[in-house]
Protein backbone atom coordinates (compact mmCIF):
# COMPACT_ATOMS: atom_id res chain seq x y z
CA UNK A 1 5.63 27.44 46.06
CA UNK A 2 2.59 29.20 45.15
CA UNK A 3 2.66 31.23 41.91
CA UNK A 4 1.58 34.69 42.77
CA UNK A 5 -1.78 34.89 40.37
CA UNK A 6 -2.85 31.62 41.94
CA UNK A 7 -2.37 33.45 45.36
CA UNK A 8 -4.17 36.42 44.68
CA UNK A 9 -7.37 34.04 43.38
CA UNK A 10 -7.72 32.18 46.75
CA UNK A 11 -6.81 35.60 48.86
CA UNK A 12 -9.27 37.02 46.84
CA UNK A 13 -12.26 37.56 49.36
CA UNK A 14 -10.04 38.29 52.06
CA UNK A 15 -8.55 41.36 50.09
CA UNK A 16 -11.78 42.31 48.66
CA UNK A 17 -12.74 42.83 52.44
CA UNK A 18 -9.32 44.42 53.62
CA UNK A 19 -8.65 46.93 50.78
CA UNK A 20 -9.56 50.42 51.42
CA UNK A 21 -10.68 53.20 48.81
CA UNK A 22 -7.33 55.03 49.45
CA UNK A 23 -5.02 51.85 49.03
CA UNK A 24 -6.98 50.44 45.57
CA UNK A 25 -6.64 54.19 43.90
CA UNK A 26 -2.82 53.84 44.72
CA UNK A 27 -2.35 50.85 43.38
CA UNK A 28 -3.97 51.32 40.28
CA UNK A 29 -2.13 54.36 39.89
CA UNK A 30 1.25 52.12 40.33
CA UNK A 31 -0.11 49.13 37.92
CA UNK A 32 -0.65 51.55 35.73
CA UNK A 33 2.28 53.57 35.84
CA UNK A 34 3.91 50.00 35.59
CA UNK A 35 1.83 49.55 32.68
CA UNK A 36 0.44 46.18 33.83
CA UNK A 37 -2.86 47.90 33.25
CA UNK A 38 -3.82 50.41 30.24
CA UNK A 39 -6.20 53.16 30.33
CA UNK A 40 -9.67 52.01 29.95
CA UNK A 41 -8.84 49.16 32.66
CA UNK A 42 -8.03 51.62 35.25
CA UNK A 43 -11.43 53.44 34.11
CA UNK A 44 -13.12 50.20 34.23
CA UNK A 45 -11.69 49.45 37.92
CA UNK A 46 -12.44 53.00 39.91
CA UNK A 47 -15.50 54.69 37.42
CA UNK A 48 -17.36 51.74 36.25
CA UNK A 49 -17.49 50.12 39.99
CA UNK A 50 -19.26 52.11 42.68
CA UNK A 51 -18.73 50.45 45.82
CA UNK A 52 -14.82 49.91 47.95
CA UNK A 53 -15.29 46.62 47.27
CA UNK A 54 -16.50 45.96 43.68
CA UNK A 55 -13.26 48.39 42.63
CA UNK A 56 -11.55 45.30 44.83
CA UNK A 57 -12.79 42.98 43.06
CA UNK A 58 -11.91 44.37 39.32
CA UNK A 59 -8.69 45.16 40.16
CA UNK A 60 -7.54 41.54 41.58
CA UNK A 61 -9.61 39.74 38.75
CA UNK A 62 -7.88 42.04 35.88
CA UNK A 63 -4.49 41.85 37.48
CA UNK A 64 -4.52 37.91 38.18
CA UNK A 65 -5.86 37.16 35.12
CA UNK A 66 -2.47 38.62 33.35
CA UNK A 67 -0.63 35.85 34.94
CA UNK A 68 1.88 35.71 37.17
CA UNK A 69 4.36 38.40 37.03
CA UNK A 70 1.37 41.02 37.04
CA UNK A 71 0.54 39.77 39.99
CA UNK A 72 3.84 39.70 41.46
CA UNK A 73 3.92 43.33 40.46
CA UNK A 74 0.40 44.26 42.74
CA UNK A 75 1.57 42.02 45.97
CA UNK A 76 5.07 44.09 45.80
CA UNK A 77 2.57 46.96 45.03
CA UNK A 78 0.68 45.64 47.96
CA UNK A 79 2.81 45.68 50.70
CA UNK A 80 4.47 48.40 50.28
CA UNK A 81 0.89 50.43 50.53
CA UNK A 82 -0.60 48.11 53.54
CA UNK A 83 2.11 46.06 55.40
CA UNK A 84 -0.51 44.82 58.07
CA UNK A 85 -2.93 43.22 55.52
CA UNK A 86 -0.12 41.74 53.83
CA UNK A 87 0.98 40.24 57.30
CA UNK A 88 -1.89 39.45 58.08
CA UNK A 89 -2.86 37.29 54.49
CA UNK A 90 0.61 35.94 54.32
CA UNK A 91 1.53 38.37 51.12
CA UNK A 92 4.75 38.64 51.48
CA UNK A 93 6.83 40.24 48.72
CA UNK A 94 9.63 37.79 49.21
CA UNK A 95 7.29 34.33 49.09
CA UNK A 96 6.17 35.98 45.69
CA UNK A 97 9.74 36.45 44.58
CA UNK A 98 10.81 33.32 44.38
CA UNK A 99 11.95 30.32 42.51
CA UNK A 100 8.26 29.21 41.90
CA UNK A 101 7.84 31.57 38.93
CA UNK A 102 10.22 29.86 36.48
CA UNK A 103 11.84 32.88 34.23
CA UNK A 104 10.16 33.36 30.81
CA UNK A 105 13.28 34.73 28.40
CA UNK A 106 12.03 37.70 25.87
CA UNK A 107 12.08 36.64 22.13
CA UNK A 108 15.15 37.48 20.70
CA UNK A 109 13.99 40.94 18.46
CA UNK A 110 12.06 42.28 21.81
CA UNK A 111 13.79 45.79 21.87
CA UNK A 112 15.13 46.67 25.81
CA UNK A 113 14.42 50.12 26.01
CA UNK A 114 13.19 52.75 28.47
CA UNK A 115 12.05 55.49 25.99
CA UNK A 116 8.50 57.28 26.19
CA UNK A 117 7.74 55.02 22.60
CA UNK A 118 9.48 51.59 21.94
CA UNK A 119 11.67 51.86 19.29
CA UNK A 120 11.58 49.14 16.33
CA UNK A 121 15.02 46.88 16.11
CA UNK A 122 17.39 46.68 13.15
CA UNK A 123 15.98 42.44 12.82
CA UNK A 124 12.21 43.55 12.78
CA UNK A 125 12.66 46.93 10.26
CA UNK A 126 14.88 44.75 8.00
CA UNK A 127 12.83 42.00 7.71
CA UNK A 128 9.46 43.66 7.37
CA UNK A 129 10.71 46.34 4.77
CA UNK A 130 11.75 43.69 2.17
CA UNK A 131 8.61 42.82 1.93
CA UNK A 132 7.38 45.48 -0.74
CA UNK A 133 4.15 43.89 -1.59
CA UNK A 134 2.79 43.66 1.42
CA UNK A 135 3.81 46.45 3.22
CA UNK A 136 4.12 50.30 2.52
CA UNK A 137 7.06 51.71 1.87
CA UNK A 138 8.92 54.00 4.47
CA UNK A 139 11.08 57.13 3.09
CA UNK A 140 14.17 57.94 4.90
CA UNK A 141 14.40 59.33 7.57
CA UNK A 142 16.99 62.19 5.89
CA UNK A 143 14.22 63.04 3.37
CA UNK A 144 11.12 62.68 4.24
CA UNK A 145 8.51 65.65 5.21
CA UNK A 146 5.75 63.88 7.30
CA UNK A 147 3.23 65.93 8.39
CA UNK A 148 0.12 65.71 10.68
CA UNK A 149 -3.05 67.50 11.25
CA UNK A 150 -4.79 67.57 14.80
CA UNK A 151 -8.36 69.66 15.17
CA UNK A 152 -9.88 69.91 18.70
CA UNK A 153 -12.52 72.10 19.40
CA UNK A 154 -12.42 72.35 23.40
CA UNK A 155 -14.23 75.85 23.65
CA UNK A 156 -17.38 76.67 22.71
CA UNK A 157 -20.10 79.72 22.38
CA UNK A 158 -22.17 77.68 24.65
CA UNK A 159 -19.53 77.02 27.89
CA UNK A 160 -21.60 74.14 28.72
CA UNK A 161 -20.57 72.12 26.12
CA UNK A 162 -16.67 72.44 26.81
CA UNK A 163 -15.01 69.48 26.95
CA UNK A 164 -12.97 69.21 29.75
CA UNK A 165 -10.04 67.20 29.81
CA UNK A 166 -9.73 67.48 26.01
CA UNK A 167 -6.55 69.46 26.01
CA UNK A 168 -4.90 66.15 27.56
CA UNK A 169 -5.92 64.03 24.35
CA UNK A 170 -4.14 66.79 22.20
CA UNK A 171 -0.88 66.96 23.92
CA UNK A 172 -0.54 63.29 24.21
CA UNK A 173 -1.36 63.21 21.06
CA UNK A 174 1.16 65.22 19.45
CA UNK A 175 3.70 63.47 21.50
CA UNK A 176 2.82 60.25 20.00
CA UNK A 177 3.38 61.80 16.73
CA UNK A 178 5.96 63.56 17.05
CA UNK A 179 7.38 60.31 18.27
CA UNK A 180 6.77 58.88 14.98
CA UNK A 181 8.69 61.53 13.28
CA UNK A 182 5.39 63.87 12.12
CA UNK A 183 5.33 67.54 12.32
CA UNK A 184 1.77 68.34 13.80
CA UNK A 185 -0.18 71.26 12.53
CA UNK A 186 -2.71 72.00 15.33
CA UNK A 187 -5.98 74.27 15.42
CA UNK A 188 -8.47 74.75 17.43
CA UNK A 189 -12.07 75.65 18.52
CA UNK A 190 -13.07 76.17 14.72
CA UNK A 191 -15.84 76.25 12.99
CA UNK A 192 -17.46 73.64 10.48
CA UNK A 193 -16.62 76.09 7.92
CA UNK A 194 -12.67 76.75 9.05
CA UNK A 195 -12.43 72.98 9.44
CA UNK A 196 -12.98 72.61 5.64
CA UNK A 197 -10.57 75.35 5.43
CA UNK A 198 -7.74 73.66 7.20
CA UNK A 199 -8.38 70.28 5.72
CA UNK A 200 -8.20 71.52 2.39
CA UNK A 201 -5.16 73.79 2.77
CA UNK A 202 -3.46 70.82 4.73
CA UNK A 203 -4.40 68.82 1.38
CA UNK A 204 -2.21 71.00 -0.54
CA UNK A 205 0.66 71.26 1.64
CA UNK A 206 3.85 70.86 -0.59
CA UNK A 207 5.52 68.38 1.72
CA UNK A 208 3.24 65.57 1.10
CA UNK A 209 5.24 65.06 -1.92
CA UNK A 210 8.22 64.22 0.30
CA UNK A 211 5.61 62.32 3.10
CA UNK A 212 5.57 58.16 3.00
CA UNK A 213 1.84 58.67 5.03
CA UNK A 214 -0.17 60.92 7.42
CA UNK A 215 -3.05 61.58 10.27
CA UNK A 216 -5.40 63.38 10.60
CA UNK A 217 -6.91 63.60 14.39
CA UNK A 218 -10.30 65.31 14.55
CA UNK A 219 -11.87 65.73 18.47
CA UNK A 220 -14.94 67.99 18.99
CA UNK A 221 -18.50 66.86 19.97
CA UNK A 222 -20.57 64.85 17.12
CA UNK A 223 -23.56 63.58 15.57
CA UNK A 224 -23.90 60.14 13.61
CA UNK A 225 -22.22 61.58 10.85
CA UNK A 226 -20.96 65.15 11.54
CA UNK A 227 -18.49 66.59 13.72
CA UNK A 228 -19.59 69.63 15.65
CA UNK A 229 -18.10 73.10 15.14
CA UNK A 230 -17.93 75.32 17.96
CA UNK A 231 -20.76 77.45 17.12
CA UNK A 232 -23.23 74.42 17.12
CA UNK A 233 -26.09 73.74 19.73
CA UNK A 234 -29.89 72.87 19.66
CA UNK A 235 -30.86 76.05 17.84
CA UNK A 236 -27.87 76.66 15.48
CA UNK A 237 -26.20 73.50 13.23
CA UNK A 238 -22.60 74.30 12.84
CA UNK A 239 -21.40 70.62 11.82
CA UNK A 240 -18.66 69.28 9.14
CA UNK A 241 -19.67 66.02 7.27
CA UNK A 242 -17.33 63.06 7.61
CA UNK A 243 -17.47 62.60 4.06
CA UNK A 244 -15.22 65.48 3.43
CA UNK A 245 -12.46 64.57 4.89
CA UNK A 246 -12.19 61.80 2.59
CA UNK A 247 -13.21 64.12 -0.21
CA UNK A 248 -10.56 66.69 0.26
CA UNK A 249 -7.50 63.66 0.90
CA UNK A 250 -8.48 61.60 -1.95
CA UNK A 251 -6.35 60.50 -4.75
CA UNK A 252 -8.25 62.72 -7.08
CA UNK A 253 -7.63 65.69 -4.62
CA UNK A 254 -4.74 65.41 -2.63
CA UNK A 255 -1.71 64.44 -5.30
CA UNK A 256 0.87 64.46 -2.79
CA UNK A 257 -0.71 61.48 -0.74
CA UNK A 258 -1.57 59.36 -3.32
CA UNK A 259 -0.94 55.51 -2.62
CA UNK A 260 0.34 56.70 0.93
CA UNK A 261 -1.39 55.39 4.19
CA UNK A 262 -3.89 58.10 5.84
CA UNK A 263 -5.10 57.28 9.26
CA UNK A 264 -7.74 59.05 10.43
CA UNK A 265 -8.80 58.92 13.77
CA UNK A 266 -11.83 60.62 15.48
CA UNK A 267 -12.63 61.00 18.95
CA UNK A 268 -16.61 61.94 19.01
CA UNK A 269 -20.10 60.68 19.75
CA UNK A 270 -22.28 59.07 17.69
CA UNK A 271 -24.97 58.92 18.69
CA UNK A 272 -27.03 59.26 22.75
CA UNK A 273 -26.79 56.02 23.83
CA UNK A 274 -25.91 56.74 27.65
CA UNK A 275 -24.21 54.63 30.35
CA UNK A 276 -26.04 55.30 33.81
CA UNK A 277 -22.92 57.37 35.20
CA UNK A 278 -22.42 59.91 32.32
CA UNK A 279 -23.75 63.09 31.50
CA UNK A 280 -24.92 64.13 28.38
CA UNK A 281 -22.72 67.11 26.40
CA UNK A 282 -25.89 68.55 25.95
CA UNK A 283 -27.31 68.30 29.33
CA UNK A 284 -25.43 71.12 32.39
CA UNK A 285 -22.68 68.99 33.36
CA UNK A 286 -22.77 67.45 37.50
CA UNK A 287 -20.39 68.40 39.52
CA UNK A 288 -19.36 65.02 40.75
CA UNK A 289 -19.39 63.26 37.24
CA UNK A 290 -15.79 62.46 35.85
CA UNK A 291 -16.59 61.45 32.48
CA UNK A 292 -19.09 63.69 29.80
CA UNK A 293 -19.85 62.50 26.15
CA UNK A 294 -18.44 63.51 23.51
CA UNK A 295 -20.67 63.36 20.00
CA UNK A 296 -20.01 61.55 16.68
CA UNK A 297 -20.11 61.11 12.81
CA UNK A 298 -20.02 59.53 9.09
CA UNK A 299 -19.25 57.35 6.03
CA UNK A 300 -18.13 57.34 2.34
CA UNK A 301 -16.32 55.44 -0.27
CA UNK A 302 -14.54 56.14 -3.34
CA UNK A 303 -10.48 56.86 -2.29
CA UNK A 304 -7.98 54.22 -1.79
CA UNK A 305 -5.22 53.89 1.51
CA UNK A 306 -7.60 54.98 4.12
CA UNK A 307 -8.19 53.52 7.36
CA UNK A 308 -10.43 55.23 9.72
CA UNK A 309 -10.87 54.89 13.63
CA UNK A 310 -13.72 55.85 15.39
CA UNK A 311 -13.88 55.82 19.01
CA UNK A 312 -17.15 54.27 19.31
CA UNK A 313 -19.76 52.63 17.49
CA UNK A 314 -23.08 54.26 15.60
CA UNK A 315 -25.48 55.57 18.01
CA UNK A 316 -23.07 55.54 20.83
CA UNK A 317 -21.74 58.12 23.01
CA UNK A 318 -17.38 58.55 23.33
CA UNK A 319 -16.34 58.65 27.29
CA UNK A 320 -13.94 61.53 28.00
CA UNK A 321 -12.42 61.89 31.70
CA UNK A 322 -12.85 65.25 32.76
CA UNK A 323 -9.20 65.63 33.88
CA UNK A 324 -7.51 62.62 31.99
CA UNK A 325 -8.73 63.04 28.63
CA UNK A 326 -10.64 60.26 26.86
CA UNK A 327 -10.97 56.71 27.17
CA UNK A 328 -10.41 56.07 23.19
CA UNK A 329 -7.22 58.38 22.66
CA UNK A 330 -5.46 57.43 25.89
CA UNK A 331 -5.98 53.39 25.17
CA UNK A 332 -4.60 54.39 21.80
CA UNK A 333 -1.88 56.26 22.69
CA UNK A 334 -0.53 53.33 25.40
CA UNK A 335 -0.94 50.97 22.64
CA UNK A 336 0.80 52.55 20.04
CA UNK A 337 4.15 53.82 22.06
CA UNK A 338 4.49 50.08 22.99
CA UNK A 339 3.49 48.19 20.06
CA UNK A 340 3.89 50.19 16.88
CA UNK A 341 7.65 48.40 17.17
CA UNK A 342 6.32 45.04 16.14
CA UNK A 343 2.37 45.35 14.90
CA UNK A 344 1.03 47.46 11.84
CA UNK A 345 -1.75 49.89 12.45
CA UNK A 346 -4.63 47.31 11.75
CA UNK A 347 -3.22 45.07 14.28
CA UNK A 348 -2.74 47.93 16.68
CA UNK A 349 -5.93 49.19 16.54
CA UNK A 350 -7.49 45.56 17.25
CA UNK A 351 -5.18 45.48 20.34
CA UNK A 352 -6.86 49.12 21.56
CA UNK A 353 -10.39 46.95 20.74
CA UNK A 354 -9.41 44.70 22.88
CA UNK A 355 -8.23 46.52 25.63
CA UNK A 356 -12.41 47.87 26.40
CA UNK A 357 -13.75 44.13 26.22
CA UNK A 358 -14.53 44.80 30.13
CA UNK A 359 -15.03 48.13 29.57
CA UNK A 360 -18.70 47.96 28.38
CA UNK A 361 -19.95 51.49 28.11
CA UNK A 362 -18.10 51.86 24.72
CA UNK A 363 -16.18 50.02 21.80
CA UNK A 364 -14.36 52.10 19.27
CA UNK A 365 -14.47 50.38 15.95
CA UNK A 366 -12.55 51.23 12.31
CA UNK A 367 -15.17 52.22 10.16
CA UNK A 368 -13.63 52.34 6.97
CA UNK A 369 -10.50 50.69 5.83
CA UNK A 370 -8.91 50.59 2.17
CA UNK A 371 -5.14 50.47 3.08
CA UNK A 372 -3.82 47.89 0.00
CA UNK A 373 -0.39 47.00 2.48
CA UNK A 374 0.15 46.20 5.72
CA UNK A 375 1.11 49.94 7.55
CA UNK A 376 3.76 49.95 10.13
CA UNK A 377 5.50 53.19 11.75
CA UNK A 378 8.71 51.72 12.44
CA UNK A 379 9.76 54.10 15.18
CA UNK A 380 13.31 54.96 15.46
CA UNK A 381 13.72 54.88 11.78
């Protein structure tokens, strides 16, 4: 019997033609909520394609090209949204269910779990902690103190330069850390001036001495090397220099994290590089356009157990979704609840690379990176 990516391939005009607008949006709602797609693929299918069919065609090519129990998953999907196409192509849900699809068993540490983040397994944490020379140490769980610090500026004196769809970043954001067993200290709308603030008093928080590691999440608009306070606009520079946040969480300033991991991750522009469909932060936003820019940042050296993620590359803008919060964070987040389990940061950040290789309006990169070990979260411990 026919093997159901196979299927969708040689159906593949005849759907392109059949779907409607209405059926493709539901069924990259489902893929996703069935996670057979990720974030910036469902961008990529219904922003980045403008006609009924072209979103057709991206979502059959990206599902079938996960194999066959993706595609299994879209021509259940499938009928269930439009039984008469189905009938009509031959997609039937039980043809696709059958013995032709020979079972593929899970490795033997993949954790079976339904939780928001995928815990790691008793095999995986003991194996990987033994190896003290290669990877960073985790505190217990009893003991430890990890903290966080997330900075958005949504708000600012000039309203057309809110970024919509920022406060999604931030509470999916704290979830994911909280997840991972940090307490999140939160501000926002500041000022380049209370962002030093805030970065240096989170420096000298007492608990880092109990902490195995932190983040630091900074969101606001940018420039190449500066993130934008929310005073800032053409006339009046209200920016804070990348390089301080490195300054302030060195080992020469910031005791309590020395030789402990420090992620920092920062959702910005960097520059005005524009895809055709997006609207500049700068520019009155259109009331039809779902994504705006954000604006960018930095570099430095000097400190030791850093690793920094950008969400795009110099000169280039960052794509936020006006109602579902940015490409960059929302990739990361899927990532990280179902892979931190198994892959250390490095590795999970070159999966969230990966995941915008047809997404070609943007391509976060890590920008800095002295961590000495391998860094993994171990969730659940």
């Amino acid at each position: 019997m026919e093997a159901a990516d196979k299927k969708l391939k040689r159906l593949r005009i005849d759907l392109v033609n059949g779907l409607t607008k209405g059926v493709i949006a539901d069924l990259v709602d489902e893929m996703q909520g069935a996670e057979v797609i990720n974030t910036s693929e469902c961008e990529e299918i219904l922003q980045a394609n403008v006609t009924t069919k072209d979103k057709a065609r991206g979502l059959i090519d990206i599902v079938s090209r996960k194999g066959p129990r993706a595609s299994e998953k879209l021509i259940q999907s499938l009928n269930n949204a439009d039984k008469e196409l189905c009938n009509k192509l031959g997609l039937s849900p039980m043809e696709n269910m059958g013995s032709s699809v020979p079972p593929t068993p899970p490795a033997p540490v993949v954790p079976k779990t339904g939780e928001w983040i995928t815990p790691c397994v008793q095999q995986q944490y003991d194996e990987l902690s033994q190896k003290t020379k290669e990877v960073y140490p985790m505190l217990p769980r009893h003991s430890r103190k990890r903290l966080a610090l997330m900075i958005n500026n949504i708000e600012f004196t000039n309203p057309n330069m809110t970024r919509h769809g920022a406060e999604v970043d931030e509470d999916q954001m704290q979830k994911l850390l909280n997840g991972f067993g940090y307490e999140v200290e939160r501000h926002n709308n500041l000022t380049a001036k209370e962002m030093k603030e805030v970065l240096t008093a989170f420096s000298n928080r007492e608990e880092h001495m109990q902490s195995d590691s932190t983040f630091v999440v900074l969101m606001s608009h940018g420039l190449r090397d500066k993130i934008c306070g929310k005073h800032h606009s053409e006339s009046e520079e209200d920016t804070f220099h990348i390089d301080q946040v490195f300054d302030i969480l060195n080992n020469k300033n910031c005791k309590g994290l020395r030789g402990k991991p420090k992620v920092i991750i920062i959702q910005a522009c960097r520059g005005r590089s524009l895809g055709h469909v997006y609207v500049s932060d700068s520019a009155t936003p259109e009331p039809h356009i779902d994504y705006e820019e954000e604006g960018p940042f930095y570099q430095v050296h000097k400190e030791s157990d850093f690793i920094c993620f950008c969400s795009s590359t110099p000169e280039s803008v960052a794509l936020r979704h006006v109602q579902k919060g940015s490409v960059f964070i929302q990739s990361m987040i899927d990532i990280m609840r179902q892979n931190a389990w198994k892959d250390h940061i490095e590795e999970l950040f070159f999966q969230v690379q990966q995941s915008f290789m047809d997404f070609t309006r943007q391509l976060p990169v890590k920008e800095r990176a002295t961590l000495m070990k391998k860094f993994y979260l171990f969730p659940g411990f």
